[in-house]
Protein backbone atom coordinates (compact mmCIF):
# COMPACT_ATOMS: atom_id res chain seq x y z
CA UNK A 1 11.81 0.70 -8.91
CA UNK A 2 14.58 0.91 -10.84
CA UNK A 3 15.89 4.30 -12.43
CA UNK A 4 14.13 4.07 -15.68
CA UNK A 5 10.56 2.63 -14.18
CA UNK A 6 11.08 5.72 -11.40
CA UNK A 7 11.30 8.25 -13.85
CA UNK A 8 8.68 6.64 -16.10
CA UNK A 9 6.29 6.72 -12.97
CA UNK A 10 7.51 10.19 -11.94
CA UNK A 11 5.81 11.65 -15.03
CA UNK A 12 2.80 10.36 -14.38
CA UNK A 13 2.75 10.87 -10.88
CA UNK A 14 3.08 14.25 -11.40
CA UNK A 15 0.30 14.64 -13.59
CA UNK A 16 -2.05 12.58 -11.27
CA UNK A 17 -0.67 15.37 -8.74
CA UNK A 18 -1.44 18.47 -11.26
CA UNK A 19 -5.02 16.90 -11.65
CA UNK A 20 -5.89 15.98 -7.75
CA UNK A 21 -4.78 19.36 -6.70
CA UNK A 22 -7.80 21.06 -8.90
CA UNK A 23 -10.57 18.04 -8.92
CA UNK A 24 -12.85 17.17 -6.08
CA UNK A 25 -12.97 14.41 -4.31
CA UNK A 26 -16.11 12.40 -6.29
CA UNK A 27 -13.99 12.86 -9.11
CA UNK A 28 -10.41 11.88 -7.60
CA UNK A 29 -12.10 9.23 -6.60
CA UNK A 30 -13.48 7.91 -9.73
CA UNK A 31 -10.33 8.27 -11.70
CA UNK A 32 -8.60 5.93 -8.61
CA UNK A 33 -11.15 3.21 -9.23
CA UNK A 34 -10.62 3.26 -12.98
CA UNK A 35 -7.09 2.90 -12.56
CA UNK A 36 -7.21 0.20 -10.36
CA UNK A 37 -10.05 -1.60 -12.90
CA UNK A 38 -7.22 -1.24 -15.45
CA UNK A 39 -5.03 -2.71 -13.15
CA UNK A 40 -6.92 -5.85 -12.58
CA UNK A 41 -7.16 -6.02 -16.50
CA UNK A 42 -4.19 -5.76 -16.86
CA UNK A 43 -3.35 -8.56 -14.37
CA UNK A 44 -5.96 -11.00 -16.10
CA UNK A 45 -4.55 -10.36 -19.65
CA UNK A 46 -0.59 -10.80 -19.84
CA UNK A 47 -1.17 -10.37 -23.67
CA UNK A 48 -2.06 -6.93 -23.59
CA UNK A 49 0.48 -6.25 -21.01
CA UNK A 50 3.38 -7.70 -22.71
CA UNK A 51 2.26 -5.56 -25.32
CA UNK A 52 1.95 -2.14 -23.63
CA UNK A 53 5.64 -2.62 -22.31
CA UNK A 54 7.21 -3.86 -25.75
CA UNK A 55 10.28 -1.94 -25.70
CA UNK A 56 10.40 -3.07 -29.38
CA UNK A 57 7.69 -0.39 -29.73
CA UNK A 58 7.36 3.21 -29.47
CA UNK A 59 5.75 5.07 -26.77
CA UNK A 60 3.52 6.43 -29.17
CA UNK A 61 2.73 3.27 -29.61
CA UNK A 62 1.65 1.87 -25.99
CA UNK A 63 -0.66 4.93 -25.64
CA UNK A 64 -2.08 4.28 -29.12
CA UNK A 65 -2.48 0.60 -28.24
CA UNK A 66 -3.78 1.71 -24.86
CA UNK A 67 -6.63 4.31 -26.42
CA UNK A 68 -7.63 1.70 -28.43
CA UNK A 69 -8.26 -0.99 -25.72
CA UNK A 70 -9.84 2.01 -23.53
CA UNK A 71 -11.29 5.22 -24.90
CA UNK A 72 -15.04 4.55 -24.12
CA UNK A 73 -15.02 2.45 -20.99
CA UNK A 74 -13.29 4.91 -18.61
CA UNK A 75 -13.28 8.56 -18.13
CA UNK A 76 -10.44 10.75 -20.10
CA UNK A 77 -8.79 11.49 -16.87
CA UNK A 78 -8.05 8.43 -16.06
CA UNK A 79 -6.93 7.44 -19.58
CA UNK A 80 -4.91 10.20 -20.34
CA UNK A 81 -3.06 9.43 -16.93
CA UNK A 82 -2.44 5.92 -18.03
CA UNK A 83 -1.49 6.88 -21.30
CA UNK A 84 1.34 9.25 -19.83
CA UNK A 85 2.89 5.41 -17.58
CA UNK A 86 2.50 3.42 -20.73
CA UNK A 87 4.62 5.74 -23.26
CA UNK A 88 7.47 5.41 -20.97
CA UNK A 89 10.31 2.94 -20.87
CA UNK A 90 9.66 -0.22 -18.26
CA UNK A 91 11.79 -2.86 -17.63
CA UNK A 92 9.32 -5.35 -18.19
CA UNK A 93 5.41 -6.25 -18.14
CA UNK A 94 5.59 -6.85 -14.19
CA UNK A 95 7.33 -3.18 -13.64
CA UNK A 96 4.35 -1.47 -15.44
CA UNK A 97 1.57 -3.10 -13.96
CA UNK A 98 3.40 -2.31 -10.65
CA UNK A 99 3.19 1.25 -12.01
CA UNK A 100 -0.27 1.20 -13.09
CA UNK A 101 -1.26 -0.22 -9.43
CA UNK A 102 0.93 2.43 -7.40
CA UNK A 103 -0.79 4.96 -9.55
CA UNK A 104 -4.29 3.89 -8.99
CA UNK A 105 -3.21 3.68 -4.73
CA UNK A 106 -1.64 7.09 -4.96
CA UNK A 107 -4.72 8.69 -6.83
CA UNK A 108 -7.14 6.64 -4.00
CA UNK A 109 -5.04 8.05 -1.25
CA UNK A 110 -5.11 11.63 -2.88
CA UNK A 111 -8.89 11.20 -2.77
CA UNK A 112 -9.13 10.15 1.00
CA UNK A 113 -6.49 13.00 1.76
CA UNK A 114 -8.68 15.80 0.21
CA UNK A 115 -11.35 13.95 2.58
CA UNK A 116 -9.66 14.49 5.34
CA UNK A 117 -9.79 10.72 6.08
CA UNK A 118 -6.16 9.60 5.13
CA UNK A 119 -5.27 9.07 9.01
CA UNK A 120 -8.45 7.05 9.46
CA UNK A 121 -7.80 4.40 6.55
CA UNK A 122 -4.06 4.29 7.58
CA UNK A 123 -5.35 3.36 11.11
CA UNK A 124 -8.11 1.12 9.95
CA UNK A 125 -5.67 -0.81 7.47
CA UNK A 126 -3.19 -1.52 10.64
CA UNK A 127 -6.45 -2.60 12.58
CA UNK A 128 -7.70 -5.15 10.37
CA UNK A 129 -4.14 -6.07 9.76
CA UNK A 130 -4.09 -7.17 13.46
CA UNK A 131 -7.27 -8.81 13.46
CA UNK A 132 -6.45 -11.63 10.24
CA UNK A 133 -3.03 -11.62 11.79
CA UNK A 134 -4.83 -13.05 15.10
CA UNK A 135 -6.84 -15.56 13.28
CA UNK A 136 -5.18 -17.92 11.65
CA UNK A 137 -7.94 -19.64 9.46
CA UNK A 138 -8.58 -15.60 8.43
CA UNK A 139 -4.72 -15.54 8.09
CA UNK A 140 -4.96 -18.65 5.64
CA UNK A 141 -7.89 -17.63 3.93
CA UNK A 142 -6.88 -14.59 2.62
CA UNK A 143 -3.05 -15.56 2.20
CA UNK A 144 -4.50 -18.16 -0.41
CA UNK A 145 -3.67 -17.44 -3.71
CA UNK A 146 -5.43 -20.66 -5.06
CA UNK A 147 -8.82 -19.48 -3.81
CA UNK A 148 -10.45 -17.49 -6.35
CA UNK A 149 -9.92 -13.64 -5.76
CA UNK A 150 -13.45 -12.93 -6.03
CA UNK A 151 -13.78 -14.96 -2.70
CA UNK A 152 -11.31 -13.14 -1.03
CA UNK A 153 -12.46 -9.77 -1.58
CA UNK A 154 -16.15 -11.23 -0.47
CA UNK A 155 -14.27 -12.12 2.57
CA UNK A 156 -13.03 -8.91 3.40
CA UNK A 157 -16.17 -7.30 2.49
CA UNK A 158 -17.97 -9.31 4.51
CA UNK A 159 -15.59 -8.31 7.58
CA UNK A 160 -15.41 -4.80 6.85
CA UNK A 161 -19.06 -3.51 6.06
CA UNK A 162 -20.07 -0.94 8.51
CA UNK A 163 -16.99 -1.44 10.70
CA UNK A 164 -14.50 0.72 8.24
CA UNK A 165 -14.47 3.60 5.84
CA UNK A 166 -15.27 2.91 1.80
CA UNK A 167 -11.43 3.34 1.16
CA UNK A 168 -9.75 0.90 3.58
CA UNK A 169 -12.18 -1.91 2.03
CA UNK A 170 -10.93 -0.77 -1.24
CA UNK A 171 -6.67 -1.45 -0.46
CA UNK A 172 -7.97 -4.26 1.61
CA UNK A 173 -9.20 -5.74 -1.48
CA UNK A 174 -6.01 -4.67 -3.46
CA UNK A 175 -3.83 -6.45 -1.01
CA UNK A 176 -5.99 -9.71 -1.07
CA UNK A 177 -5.25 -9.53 -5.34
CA UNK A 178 -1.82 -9.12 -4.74
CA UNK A 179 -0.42 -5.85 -4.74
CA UNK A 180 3.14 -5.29 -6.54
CA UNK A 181 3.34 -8.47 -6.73
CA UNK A 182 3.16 -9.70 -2.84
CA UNK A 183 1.24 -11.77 -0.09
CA UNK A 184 -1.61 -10.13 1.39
CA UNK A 185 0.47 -9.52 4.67
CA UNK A 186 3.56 -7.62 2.96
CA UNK A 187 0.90 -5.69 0.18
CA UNK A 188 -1.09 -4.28 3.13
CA UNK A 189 2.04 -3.04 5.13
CA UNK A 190 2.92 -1.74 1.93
CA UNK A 191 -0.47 0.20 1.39
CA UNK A 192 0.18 1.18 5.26
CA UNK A 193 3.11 2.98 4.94
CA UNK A 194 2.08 4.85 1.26
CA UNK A 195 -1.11 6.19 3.13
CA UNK A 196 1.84 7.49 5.83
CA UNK A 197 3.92 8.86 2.83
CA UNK A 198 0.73 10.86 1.52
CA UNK A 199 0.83 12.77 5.05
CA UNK A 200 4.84 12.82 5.19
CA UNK A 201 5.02 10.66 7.72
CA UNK A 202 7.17 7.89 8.51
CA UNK A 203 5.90 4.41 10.33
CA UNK A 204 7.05 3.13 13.17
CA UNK A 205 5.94 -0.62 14.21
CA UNK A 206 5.93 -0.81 17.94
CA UNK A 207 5.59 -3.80 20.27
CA UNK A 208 5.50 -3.78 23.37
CA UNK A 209 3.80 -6.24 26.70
CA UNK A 210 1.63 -4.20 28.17
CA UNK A 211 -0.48 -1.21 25.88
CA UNK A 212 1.03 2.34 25.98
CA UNK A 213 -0.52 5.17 27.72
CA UNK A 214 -1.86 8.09 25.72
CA UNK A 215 1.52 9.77 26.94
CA UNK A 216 4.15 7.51 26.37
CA UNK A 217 2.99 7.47 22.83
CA UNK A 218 3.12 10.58 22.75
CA UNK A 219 6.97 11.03 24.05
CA UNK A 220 8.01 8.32 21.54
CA UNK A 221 6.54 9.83 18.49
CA UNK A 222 8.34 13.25 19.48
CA UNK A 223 11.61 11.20 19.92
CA UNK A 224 11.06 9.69 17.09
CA UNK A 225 10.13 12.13 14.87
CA UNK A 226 13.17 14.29 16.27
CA UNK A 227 15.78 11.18 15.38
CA UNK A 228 14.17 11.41 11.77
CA UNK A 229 13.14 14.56 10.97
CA UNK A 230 9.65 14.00 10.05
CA UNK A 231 6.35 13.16 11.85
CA UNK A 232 6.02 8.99 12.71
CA UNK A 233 2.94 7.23 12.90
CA UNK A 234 2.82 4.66 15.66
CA UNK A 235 0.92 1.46 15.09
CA UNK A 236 1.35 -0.02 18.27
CA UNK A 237 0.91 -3.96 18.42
CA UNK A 238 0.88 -5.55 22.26
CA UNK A 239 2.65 -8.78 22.52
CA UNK A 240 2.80 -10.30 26.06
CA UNK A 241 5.66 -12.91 24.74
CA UNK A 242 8.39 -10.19 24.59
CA UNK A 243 7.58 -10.06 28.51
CA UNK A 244 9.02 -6.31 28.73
CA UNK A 245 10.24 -3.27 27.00
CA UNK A 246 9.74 -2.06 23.55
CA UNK A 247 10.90 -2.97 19.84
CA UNK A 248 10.73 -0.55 17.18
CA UNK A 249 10.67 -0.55 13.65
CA UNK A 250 11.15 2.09 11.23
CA UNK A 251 11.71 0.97 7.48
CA UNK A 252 14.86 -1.27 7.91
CA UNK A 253 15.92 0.41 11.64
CA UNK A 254 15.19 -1.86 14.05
CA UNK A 255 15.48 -0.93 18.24
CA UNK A 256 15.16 -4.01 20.15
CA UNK A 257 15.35 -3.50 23.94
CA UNK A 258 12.82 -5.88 25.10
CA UNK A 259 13.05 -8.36 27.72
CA UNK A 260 12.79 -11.43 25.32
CA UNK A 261 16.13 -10.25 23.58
CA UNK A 262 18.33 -9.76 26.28
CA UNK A 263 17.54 -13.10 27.91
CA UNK A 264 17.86 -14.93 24.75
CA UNK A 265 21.20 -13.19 24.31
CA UNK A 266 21.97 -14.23 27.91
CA UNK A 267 21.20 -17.85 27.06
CA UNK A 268 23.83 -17.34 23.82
CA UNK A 269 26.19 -15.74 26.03
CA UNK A 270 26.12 -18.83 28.85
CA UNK A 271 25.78 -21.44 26.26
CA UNK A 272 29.58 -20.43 24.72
């Protein structure tokens, strides 16, 4: 975001953070989904979303606009929320209904935090992260923005009923439609590392040939977490074609010491 769309979020973001601190989770939880429903309006109508983020008009105006559209079909929570994004300045259409989407992700993630289920979804959203990755007709299928949504998220109900937790078939969904504007790969590591950010943690991507014990995970999240200064979540992702070592990635750090790398730099090196 740029300055003017972070401080517009900012002031919502605290007030979704005022409110989840005192509501329960049923209710948390309801105020997420409207959000997100506005989202998807919002997506579907670029009328009304050119509109909302007229900077010809006054903030007053947006949330006027806004109350109009909404008072009736979702709770007050959720609309006075919105109302707080939409009177601020945006750079454009696209920047707010990123805003209105982090919003309804952050609120969702507040929800499965007060749950105690935040690790779980984070977890679950790698898993099934590796799984389309694996399958590339899945892979193709959901990356497909020319299939109708509503397909999609069928798709990845279909896949995810009884095998994952309400809220991880929720972002799943999100990421199939899109979310900030990316493929369903990039919006689901997005929604990964958010769910880390809600615990303060960090992610680190780690490959490796051969799966981790229970204690070298262990000593690499400590080292980790010491180079950073806050706890890292490992999502650990076994690829026999690096043929040894370990690559890790933590936002744009990467620490390559596999096998794969040194011989292809050996094969650079001889080729000179």
């Amino acid at each position: 975001m740029d300055t003017i769309n972070r401080e517009t979020y900012g002031a919502a973001a605290d007030k979704l953070a005022a409110f989840a601190a005192s509501a329960d989770v049923q209710r948390i939880g309801a105020v997420a989904e409207e959000i997100l429903s506005v989202a998807g309006l919002l997506r579907r109508e670029p009328r009304l979303r050119r509109a909302l983020a007229d900077p010809g008009r006054s903030g007053e105006d947006h949330a006027a606009l806004l109350r109009s559209v909404l008072t009736g079909k979702i709770g007050d929570d959720a609309l006075e929320l919105l109302a707080t994004l939409v009177s601020g300045r945006w750079s454009g259409p696209g920047a707010m209904l990123d805003g209105v989407e982090l919003l309804g992700v952050t609120a969702e993630l507040s929800g499965v935090d007060r749950a105690g289920d935040l690790g779980d979804v984070e977890d679950e959203l790698f898993r099934f992260g590796q799984v389309v990755s694996g399958d590339p007709r899945l892979a193709s299928a959901l990356a497909d923005s020319t299939s109708p949504l509503e397909v999609r998220v069928q798709l990845i109900r279909d896949l995810l009923k009884s095998k994952a937790k309400p809220a991880t078939a929720r972002l799943a969904e999100l990421a199939a439609a899109g979310f900030g504007g990316r493929g369903f790969d990039s919006s689901l590591t997005r929604l990964i590392e958010l769910a880390a950010k809600q615990r303060d943690h960090s992610v680190a991507y780690v490959t490796t040939a051969v799966p981790l014990t229970e204690a070298d995970e262990q000593r690499l999240a400590a080292r980790l977490a010491e180079l950073y200064g806050r706890e890292v979540s490992l999502k650990v992702d076994v690829d026999p074609r690096i043929i040894g070592g370990v690559r890790v990635k933590v936002g744009a750090d990467l620490y390559d010491g596999t096998v794969s790398r040194r011989l292809a730099e050996a094969k650079t090196a001889l080729a000179k």
